[in-house]
PDB file of N, CA and C in Angstrom:
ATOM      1  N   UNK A   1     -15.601  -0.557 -27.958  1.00  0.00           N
ATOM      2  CA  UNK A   1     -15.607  -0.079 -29.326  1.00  0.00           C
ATOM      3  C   UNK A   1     -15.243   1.404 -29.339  1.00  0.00           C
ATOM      4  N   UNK A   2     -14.044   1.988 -30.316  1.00  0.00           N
ATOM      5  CA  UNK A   2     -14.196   3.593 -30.501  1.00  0.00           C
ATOM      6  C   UNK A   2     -15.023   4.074 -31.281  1.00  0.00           C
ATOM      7  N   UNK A   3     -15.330   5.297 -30.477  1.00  0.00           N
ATOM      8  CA  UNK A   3     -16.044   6.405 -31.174  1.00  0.00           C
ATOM      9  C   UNK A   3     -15.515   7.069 -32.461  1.00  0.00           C
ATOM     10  N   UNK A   4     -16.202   7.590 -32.814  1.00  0.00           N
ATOM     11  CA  UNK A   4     -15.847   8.548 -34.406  1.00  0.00           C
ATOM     12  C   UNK A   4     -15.449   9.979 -32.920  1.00  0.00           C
ATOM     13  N   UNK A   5     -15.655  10.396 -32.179  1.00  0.00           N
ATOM     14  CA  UNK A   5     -15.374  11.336 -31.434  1.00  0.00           C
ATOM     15  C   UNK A   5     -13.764  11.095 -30.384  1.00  0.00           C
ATOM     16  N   UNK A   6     -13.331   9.818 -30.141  1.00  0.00           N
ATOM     17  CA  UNK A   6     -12.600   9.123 -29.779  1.00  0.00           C
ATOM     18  C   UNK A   6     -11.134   8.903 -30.623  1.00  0.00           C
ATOM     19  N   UNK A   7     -11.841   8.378 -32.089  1.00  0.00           N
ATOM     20  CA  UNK A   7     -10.855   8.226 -32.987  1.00  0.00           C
ATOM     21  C   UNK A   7     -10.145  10.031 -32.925  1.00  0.00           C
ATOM     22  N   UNK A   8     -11.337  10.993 -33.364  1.00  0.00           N
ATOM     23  CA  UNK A   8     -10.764  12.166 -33.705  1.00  0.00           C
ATOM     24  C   UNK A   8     -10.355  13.011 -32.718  1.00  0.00           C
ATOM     25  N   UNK A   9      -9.923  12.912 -31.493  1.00  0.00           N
ATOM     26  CA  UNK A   9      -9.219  13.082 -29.904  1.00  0.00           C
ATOM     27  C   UNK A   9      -8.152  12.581 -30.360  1.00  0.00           C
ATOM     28  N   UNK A  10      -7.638  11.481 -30.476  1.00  0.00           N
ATOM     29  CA  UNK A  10      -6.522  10.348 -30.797  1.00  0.00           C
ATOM     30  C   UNK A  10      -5.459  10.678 -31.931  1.00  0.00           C
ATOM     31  N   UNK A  11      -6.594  10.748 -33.264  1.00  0.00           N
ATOM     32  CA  UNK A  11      -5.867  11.513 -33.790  1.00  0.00           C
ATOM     33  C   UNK A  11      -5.000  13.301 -33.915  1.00  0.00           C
ATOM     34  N   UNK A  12      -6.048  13.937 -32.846  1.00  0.00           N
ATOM     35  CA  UNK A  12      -5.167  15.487 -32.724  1.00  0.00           C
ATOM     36  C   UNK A  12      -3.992  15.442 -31.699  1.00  0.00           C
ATOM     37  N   UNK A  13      -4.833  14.418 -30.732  1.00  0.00           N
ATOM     38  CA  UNK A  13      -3.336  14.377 -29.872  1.00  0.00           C
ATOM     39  C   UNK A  13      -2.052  13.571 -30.481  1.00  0.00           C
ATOM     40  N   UNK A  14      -2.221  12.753 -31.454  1.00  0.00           N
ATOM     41  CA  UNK A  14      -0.928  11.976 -32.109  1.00  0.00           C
ATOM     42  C   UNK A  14      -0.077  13.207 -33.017  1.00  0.00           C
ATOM     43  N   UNK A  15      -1.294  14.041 -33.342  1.00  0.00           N
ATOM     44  CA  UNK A  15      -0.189  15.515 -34.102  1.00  0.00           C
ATOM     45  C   UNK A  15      -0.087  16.108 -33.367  1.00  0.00           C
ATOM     46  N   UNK A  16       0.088  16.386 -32.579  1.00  0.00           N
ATOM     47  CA  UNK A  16       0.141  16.877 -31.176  1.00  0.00           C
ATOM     48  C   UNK A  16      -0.314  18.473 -30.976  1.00  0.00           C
ATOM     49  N   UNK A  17      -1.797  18.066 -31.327  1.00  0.00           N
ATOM     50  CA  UNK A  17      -2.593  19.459 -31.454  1.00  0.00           C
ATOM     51  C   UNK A  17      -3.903  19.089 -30.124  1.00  0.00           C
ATOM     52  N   UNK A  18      -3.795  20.006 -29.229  1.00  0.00           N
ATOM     53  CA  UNK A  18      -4.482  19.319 -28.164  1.00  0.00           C
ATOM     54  C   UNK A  18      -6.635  18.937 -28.621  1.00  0.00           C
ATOM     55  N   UNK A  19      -6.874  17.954 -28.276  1.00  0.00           N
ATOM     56  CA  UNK A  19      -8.316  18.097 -28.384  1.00  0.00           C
ATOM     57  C   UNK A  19      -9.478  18.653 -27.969  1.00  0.00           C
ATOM     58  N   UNK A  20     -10.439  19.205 -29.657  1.00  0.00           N
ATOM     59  CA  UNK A  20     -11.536  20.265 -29.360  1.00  0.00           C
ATOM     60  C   UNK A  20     -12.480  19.804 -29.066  1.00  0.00           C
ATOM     61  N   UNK A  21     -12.648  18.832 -28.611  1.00  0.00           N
ATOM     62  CA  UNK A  21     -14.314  18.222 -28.172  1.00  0.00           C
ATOM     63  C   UNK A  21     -14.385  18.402 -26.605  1.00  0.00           C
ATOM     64  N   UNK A  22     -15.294  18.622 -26.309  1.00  0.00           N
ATOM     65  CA  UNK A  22     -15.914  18.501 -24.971  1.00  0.00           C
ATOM     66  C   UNK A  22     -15.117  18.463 -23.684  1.00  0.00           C
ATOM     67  N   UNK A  23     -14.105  18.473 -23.227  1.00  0.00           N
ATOM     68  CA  UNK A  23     -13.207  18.229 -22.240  1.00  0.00           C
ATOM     69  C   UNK A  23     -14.444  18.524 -20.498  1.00  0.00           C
ATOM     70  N   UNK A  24     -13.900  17.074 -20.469  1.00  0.00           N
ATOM     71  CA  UNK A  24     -14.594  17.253 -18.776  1.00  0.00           C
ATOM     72  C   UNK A  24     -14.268  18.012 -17.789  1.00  0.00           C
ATOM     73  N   UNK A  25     -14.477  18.739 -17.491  1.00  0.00           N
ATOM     74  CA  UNK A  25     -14.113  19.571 -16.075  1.00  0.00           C
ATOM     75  C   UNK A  25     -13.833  18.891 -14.708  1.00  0.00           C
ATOM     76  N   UNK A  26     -12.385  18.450 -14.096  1.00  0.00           N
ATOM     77  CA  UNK A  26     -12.243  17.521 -13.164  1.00  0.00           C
ATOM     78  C   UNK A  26     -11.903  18.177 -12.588  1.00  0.00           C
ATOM     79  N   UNK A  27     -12.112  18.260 -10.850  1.00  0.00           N
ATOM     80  CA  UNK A  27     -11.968  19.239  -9.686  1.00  0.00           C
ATOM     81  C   UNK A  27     -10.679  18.163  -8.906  1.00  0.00           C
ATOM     82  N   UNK A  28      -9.768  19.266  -8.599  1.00  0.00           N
ATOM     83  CA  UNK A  28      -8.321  18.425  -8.395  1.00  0.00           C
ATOM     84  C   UNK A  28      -9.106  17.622  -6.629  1.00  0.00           C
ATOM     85  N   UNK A  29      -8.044  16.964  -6.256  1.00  0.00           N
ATOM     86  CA  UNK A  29      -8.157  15.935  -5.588  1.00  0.00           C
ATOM     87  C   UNK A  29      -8.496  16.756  -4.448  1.00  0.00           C
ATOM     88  N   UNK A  30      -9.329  16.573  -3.069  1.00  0.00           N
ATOM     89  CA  UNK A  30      -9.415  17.656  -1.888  1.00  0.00           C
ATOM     90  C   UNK A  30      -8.397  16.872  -1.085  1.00  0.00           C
ATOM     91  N   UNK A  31      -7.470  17.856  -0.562  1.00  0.00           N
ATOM     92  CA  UNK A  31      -6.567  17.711   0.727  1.00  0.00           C
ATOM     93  C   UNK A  31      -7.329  17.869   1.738  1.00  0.00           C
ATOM     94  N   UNK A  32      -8.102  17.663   2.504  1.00  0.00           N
ATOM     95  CA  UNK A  32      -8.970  17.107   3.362  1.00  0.00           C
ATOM     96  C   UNK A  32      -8.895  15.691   4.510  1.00  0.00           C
ATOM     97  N   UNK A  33      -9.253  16.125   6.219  1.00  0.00           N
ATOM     98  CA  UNK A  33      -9.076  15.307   6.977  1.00  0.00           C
ATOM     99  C   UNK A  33      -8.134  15.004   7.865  1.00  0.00           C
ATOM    100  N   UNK A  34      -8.250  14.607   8.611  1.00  0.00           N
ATOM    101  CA  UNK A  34      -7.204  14.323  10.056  1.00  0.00           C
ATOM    102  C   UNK A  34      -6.659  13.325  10.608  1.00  0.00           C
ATOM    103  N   UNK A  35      -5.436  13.014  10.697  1.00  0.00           N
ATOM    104  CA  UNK A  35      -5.179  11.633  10.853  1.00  0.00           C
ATOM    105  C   UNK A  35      -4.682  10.526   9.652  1.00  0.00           C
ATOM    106  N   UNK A  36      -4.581   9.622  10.306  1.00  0.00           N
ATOM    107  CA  UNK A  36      -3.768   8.889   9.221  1.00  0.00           C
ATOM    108  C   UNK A  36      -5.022   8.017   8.228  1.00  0.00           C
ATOM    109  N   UNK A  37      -6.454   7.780   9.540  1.00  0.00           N
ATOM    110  CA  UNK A  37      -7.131   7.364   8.889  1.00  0.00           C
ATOM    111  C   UNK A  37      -8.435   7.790   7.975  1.00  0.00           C
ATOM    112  N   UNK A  38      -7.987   8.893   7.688  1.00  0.00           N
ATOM    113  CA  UNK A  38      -8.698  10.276   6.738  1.00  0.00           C
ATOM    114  C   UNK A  38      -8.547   9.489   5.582  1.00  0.00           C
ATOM    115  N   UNK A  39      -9.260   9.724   4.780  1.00  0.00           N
ATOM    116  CA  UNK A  39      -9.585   8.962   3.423  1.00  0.00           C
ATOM    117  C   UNK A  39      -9.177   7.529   3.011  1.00  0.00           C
ATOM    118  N   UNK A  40      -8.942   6.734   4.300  1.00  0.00           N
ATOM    119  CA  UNK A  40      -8.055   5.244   4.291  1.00  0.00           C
ATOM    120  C   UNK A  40      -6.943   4.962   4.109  1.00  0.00           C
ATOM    121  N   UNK A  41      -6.069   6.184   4.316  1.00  0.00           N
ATOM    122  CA  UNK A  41      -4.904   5.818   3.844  1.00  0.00           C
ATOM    123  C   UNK A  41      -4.132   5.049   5.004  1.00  0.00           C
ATOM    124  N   UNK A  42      -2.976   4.590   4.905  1.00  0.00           N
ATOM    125  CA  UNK A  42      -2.613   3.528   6.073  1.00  0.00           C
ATOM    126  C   UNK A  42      -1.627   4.975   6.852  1.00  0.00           C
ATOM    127  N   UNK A  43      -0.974   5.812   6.267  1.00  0.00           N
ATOM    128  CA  UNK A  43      -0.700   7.137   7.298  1.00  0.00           C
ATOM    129  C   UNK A  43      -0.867   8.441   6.634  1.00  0.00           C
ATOM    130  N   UNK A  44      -0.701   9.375   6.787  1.00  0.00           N
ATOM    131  CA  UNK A  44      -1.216  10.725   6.408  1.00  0.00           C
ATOM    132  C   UNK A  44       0.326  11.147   6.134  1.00  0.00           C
ATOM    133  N   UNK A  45       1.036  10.668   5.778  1.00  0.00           N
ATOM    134  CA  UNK A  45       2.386  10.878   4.509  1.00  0.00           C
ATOM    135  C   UNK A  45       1.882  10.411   3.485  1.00  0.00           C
ATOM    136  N   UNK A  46       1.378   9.291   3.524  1.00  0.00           N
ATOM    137  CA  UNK A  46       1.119   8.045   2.063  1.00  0.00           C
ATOM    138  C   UNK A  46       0.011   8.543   1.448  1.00  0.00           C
ATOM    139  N   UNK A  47      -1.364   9.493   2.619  1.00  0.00           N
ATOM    140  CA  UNK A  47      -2.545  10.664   2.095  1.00  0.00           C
ATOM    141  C   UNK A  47      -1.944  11.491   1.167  1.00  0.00           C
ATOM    142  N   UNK A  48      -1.056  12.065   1.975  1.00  0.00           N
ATOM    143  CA  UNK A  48      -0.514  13.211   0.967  1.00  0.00           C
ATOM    144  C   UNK A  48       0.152  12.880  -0.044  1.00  0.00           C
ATOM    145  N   UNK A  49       1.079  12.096   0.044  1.00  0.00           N
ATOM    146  CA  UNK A  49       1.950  11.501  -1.220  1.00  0.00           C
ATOM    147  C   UNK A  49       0.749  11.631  -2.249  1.00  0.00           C
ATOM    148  N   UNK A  50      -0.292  10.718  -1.877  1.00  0.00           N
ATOM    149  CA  UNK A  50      -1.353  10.152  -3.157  1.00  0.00           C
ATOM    150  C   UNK A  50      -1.515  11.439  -3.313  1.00  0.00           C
ATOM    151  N   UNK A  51      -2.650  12.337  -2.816  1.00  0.00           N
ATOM    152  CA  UNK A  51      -3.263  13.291  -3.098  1.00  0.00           C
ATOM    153  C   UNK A  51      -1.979  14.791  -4.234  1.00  0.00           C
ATOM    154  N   UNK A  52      -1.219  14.655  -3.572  1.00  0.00           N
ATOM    155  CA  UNK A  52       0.132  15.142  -4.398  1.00  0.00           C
ATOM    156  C   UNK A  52       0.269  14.555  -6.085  1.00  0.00           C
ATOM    157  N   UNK A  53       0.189  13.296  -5.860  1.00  0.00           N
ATOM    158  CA  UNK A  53       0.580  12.446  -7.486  1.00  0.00           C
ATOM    159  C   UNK A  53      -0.890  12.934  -7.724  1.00  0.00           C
ATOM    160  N   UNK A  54      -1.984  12.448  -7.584  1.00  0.00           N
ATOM    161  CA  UNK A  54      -3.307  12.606  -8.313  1.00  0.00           C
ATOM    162  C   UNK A  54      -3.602  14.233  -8.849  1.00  0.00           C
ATOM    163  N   UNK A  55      -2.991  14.924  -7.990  1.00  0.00           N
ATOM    164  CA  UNK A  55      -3.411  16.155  -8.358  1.00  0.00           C
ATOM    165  C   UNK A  55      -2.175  16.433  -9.459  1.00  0.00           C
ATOM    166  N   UNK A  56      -1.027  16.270  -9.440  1.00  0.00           N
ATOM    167  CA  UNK A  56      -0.061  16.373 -10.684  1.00  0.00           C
ATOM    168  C   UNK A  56      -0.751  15.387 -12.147  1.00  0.00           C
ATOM    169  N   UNK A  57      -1.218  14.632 -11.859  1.00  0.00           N
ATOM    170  CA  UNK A  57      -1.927  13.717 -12.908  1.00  0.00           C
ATOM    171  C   UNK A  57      -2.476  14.614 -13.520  1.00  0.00           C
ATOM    172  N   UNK A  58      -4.056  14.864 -12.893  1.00  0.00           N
ATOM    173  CA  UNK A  58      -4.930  15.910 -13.427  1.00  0.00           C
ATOM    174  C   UNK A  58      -4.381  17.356 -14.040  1.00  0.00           C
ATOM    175  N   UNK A  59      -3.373  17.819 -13.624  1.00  0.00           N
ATOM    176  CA  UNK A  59      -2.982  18.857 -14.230  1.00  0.00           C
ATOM    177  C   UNK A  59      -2.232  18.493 -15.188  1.00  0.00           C
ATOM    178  N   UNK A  60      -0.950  17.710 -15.678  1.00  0.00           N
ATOM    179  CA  UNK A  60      -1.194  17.305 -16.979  1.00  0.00           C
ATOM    180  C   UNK A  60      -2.026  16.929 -17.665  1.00  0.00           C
ATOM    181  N   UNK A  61      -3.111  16.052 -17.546  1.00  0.00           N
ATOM    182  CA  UNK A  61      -4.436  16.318 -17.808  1.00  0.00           C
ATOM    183  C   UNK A  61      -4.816  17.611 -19.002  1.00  0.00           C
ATOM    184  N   UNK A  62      -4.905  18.742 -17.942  1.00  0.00           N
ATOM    185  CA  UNK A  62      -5.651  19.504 -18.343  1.00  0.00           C
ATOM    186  C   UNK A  62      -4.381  20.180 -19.296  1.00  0.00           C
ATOM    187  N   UNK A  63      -3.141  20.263 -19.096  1.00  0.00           N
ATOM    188  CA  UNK A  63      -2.109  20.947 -20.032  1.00  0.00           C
ATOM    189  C   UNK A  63      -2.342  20.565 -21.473  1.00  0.00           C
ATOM    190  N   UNK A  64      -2.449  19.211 -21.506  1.00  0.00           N
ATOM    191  CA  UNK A  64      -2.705  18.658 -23.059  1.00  0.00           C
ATOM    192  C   UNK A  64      -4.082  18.371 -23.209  1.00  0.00           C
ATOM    193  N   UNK A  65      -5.467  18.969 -22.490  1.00  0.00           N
ATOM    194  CA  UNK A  65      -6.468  19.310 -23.595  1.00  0.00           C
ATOM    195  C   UNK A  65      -7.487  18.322 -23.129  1.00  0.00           C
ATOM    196  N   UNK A  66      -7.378  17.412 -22.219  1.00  0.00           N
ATOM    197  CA  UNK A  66      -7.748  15.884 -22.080  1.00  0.00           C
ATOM    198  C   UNK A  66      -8.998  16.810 -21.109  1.00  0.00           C
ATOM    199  N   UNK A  67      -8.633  17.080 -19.960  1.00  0.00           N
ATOM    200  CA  UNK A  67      -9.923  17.484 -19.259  1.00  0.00           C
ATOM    201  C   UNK A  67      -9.795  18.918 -19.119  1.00  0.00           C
ATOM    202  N   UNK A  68     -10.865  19.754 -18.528  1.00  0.00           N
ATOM    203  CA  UNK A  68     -10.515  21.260 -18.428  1.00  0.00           C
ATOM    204  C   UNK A  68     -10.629  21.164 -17.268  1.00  0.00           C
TER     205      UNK A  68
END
């Protein structure tokens, strides 16, 4: 079900005015570990690849207002 806080996020970002409520504070992804089998990845290219995309995620993210 949406929120009345949800709806009105939805609607500032559709005018494309970023949203004033509460934004979560998300700490980018840690580059962290040795080896291929450091955080499960199957090699430590495919670690970094991910950790690379996730951390570009989050920073758009935070450009348009979504998290701080």
């Amino acid at each position: 079900m949406v929120t009345q806080t949800g709806k009105a996020v939805l609607k500032r970002l559709a005018s494309g005015q970023k949203p004033n409520r509460g934004a979560p504070t998300v700490a980018d992804c840690p580059a962290g570990g040795t080896g291929a089998a450091a955080g499960g990845w199957d090699t430590a290219n495919n670690r970094n690849a991910a950790i690379t995309s996730i951390n570009a995620v989050i920073a758009q993210l935070r450009a348009i207002g979504i998290i701080n």
